[in-house]
C-alpha atoms as a PDB file:
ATOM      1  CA  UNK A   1     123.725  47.023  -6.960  1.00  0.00           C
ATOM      2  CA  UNK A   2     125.685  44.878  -9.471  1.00  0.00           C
ATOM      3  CA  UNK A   3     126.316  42.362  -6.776  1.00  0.00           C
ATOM      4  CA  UNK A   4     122.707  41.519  -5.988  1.00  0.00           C
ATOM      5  CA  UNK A   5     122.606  37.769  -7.613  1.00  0.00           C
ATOM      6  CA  UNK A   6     125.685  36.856  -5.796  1.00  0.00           C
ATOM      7  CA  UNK A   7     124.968  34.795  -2.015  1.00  0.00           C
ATOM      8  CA  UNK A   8     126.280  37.452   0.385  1.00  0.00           C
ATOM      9  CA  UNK A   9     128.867  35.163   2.804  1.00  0.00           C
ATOM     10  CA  UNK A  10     129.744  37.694   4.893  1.00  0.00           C
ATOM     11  CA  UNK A  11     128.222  36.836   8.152  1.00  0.00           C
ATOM     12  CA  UNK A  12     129.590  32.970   7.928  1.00  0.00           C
ATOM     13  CA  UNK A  13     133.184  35.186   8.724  1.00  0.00           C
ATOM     14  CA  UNK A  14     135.060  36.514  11.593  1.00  0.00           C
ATOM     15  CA  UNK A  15     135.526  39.999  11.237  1.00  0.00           C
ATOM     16  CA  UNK A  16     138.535  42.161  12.320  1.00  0.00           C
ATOM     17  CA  UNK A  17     140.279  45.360  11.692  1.00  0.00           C
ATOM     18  CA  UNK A  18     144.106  46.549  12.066  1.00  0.00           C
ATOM     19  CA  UNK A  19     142.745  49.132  14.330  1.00  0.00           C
ATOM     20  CA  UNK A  20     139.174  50.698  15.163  1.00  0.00           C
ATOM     21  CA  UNK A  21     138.227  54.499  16.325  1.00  0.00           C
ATOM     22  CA  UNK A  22     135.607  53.758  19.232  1.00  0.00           C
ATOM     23  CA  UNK A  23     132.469  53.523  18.818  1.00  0.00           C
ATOM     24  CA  UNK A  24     133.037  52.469  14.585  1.00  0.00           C
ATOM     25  CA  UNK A  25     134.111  48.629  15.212  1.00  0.00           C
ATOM     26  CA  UNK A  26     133.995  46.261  12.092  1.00  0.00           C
ATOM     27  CA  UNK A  27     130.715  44.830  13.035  1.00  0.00           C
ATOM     28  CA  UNK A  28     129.557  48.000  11.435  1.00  0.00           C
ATOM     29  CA  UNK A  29     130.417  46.981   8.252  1.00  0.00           C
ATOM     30  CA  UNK A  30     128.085  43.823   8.550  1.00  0.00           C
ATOM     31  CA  UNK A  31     124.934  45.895   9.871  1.00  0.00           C
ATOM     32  CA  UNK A  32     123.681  46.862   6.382  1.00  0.00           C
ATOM     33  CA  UNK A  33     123.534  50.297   7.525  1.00  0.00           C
ATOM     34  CA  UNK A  34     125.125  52.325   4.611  1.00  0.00           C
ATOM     35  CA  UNK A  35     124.649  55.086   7.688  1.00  0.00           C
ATOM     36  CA  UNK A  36     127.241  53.509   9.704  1.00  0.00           C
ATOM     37  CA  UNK A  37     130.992  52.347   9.297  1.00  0.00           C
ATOM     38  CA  UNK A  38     134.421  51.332  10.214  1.00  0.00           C
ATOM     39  CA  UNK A  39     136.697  53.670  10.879  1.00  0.00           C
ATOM     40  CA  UNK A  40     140.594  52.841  11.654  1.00  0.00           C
ATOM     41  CA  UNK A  41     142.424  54.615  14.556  1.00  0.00           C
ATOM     42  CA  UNK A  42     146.250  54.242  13.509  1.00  0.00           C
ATOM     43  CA  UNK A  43     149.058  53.376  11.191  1.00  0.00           C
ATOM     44  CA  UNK A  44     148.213  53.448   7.592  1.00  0.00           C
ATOM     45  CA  UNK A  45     148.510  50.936   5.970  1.00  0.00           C
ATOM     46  CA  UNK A  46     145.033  49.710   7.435  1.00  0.00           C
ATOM     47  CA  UNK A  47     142.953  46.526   6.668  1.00  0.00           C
ATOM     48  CA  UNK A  48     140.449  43.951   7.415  1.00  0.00           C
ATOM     49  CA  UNK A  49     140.230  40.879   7.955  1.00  0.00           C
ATOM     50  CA  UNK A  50     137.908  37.789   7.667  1.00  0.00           C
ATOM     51  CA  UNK A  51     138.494  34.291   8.962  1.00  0.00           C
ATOM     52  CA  UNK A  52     136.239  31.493   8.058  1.00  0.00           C
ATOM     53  CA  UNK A  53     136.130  28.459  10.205  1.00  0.00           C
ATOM     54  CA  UNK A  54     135.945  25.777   6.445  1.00  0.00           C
ATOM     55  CA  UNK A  55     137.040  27.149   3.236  1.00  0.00           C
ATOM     56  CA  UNK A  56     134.865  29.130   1.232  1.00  0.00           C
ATOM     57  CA  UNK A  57     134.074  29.431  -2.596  1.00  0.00           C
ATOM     58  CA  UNK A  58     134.398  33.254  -3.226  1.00  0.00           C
ATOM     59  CA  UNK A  59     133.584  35.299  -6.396  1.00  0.00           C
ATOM     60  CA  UNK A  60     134.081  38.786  -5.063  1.00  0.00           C
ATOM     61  CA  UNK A  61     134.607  41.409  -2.719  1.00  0.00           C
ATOM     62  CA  UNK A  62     132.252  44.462  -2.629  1.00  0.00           C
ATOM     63  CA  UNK A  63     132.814  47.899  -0.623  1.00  0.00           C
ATOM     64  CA  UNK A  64     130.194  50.639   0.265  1.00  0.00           C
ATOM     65  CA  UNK A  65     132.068  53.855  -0.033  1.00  0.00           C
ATOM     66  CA  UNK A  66     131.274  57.575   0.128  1.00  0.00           C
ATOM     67  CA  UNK A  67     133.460  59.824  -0.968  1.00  0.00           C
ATOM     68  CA  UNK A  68     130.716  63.168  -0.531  1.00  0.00           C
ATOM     69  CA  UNK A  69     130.245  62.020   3.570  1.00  0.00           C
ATOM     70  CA  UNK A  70     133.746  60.739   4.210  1.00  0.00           C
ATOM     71  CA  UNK A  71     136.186  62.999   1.391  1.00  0.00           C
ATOM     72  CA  UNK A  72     139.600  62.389   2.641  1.00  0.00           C
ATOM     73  CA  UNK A  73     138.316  59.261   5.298  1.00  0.00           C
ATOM     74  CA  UNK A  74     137.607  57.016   1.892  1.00  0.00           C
ATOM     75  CA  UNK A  75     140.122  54.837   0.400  1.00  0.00           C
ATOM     76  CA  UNK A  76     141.712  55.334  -3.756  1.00  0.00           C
ATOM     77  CA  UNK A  77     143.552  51.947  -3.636  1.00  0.00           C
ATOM     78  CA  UNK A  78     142.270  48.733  -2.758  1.00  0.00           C
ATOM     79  CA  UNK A  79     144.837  45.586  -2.179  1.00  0.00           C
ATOM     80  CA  UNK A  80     142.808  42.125  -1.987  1.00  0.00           C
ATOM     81  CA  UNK A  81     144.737  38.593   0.066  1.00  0.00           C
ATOM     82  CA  UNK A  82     143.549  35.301   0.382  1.00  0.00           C
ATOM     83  CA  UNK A  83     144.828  32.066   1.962  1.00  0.00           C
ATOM     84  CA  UNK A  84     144.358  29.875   4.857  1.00  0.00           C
ATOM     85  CA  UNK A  85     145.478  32.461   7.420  1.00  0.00           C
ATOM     86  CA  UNK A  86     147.267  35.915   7.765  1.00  0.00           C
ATOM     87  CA  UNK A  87     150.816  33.905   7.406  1.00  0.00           C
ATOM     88  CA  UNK A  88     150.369  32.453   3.928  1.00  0.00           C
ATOM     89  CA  UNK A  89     148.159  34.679   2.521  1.00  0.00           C
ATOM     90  CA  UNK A  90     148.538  35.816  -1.405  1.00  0.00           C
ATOM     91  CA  UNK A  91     147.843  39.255  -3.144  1.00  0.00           C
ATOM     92  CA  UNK A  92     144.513  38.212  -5.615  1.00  0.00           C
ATOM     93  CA  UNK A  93     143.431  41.671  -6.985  1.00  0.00           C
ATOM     94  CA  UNK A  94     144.723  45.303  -6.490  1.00  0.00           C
ATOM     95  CA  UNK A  95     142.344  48.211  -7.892  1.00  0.00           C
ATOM     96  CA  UNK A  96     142.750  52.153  -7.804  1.00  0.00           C
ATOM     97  CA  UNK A  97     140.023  53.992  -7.267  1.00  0.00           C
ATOM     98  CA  UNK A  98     140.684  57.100  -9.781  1.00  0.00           C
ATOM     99  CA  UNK A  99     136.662  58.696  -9.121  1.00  0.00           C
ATOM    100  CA  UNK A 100     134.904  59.668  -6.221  1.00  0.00           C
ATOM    101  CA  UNK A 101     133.172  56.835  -5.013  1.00  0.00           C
ATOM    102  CA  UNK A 102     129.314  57.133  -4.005  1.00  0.00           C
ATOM    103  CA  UNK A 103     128.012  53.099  -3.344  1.00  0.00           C
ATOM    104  CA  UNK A 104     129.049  50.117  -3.883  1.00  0.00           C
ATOM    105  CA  UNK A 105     132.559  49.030  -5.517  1.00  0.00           C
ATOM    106  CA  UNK A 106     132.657  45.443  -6.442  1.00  0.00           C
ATOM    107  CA  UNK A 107     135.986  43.548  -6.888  1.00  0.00           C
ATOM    108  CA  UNK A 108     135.972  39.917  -8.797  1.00  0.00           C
ATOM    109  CA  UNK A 109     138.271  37.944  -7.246  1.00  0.00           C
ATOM    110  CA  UNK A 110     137.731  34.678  -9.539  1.00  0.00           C
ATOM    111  CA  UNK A 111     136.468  34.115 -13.041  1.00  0.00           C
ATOM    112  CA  UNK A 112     132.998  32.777 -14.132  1.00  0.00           C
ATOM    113  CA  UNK A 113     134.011  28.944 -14.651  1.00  0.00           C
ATOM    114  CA  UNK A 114     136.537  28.578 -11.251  1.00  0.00           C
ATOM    115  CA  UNK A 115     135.626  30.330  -7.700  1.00  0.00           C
ATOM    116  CA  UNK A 116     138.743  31.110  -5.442  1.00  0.00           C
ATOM    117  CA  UNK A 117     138.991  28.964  -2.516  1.00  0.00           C
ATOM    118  CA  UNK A 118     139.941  30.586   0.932  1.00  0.00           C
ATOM    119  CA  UNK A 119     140.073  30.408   4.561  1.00  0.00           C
ATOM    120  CA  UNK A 120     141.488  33.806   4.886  1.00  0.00           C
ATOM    121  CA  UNK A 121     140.209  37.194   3.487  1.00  0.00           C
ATOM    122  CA  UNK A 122     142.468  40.365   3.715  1.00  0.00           C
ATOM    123  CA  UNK A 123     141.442  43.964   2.577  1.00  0.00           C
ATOM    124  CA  UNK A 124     144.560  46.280   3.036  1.00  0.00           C
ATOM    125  CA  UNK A 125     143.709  49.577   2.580  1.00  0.00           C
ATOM    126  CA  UNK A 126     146.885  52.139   1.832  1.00  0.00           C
ATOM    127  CA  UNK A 127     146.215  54.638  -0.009  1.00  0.00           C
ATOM    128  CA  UNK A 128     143.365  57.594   0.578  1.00  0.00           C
ATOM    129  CA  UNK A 129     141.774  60.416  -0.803  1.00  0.00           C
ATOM    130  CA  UNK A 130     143.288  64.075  -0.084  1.00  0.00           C
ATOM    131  CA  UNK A 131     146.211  61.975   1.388  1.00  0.00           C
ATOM    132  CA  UNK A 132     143.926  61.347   4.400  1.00  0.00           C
ATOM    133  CA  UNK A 133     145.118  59.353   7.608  1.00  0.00           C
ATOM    134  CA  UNK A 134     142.437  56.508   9.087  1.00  0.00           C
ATOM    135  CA  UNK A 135     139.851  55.121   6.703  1.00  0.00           C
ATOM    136  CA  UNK A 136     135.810  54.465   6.694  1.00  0.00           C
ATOM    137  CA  UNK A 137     134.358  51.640   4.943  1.00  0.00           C
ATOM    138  CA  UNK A 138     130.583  51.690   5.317  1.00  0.00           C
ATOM    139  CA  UNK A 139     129.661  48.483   4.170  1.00  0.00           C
ATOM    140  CA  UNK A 140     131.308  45.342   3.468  1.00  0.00           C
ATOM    141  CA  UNK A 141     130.207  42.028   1.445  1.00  0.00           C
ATOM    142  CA  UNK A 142     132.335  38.832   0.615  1.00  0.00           C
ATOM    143  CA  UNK A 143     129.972  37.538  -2.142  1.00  0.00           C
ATOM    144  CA  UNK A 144     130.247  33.625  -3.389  1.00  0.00           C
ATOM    145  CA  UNK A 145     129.633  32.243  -6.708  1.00  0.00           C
ATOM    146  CA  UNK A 146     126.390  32.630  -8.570  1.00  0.00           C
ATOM    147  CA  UNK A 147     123.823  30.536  -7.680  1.00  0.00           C
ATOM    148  CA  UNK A 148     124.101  28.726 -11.614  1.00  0.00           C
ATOM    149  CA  UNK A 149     128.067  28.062 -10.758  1.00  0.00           C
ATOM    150  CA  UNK A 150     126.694  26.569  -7.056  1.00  0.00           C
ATOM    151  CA  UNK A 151     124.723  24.103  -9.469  1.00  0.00           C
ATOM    152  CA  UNK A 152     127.580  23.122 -11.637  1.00  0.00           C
ATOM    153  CA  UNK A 153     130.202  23.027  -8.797  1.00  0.00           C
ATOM    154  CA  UNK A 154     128.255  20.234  -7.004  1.00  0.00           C
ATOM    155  CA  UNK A 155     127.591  17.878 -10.108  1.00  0.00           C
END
């Protein structure tokens, strides 16, 4: 996974979802289960959301999607916010999907020499494959800075 030197930040986060099917709740996409997932139950446009109690240093966002389980259940477009909170929150990084995912899709959200700072993490998902209705996101990562960028933050 092209993520694997990043510190995965995830669980330091309040999780939360514009709408769950029961039984798929967004503490599925924290289980590192690539078995499991969220799955929304409503009105597209759908999303998720992470609150952290102290502002974080974030380098990315990375999704586990699978296009050959889920077909028209996996998300083609990808819209990224970050603030303090859901009312002042900013659009960061917006990404089409054009192939058939199978893993891991990683989004940068800052460059290598300044890491975003945020309180607030929204993924808004709009836009599906086949036109499909709810979505399924099997696993989810916020992912800080490298651990090298750690060292030179603090100095």
């Amino acid at each position: 996974m092209a993520c694997s030197n990043l510190p995965d930040i995830s669980s330091r986060g309040h999780w939360s979802a514009s709408s769950s099917k029961h039984g798929y709740p967004p503490t599925k996409l924290i289980d590192s289960n690539p078995e499991t997932f969220w799955q929304s139950d409503g009105q597209q446009p759908h999303h998720l959301s992470v609150q952290f109690n102290t502002r974080q240093s974030i380098h990315a966002i990375a999704l586990y999607l699978d296009y050959e389980k889920d077909e028209s259940y996996t998300p083609c477009k990808l819209l990224v916010f970050t603030g303090t909170n859901s009312r002042d929150m900013q659009l960061i990084r917006e990404s089409d999907i054009t192939s058939e995912p199978q893993g891991w899709i990683q989004l940068s959200l800052s460059d290598d020499l300044t890491a975003l700072q945020a309180h607030f993490v929204r993924i808004e998902l709009p836009l599906n494959f086949e036109n499909g209705r709810d979505v399924r996101v099997r696993l989810a990562k916020i992912l800080g800075p490298p651990p090298t960028h750690l060292a030179l933050h603090i100095r």
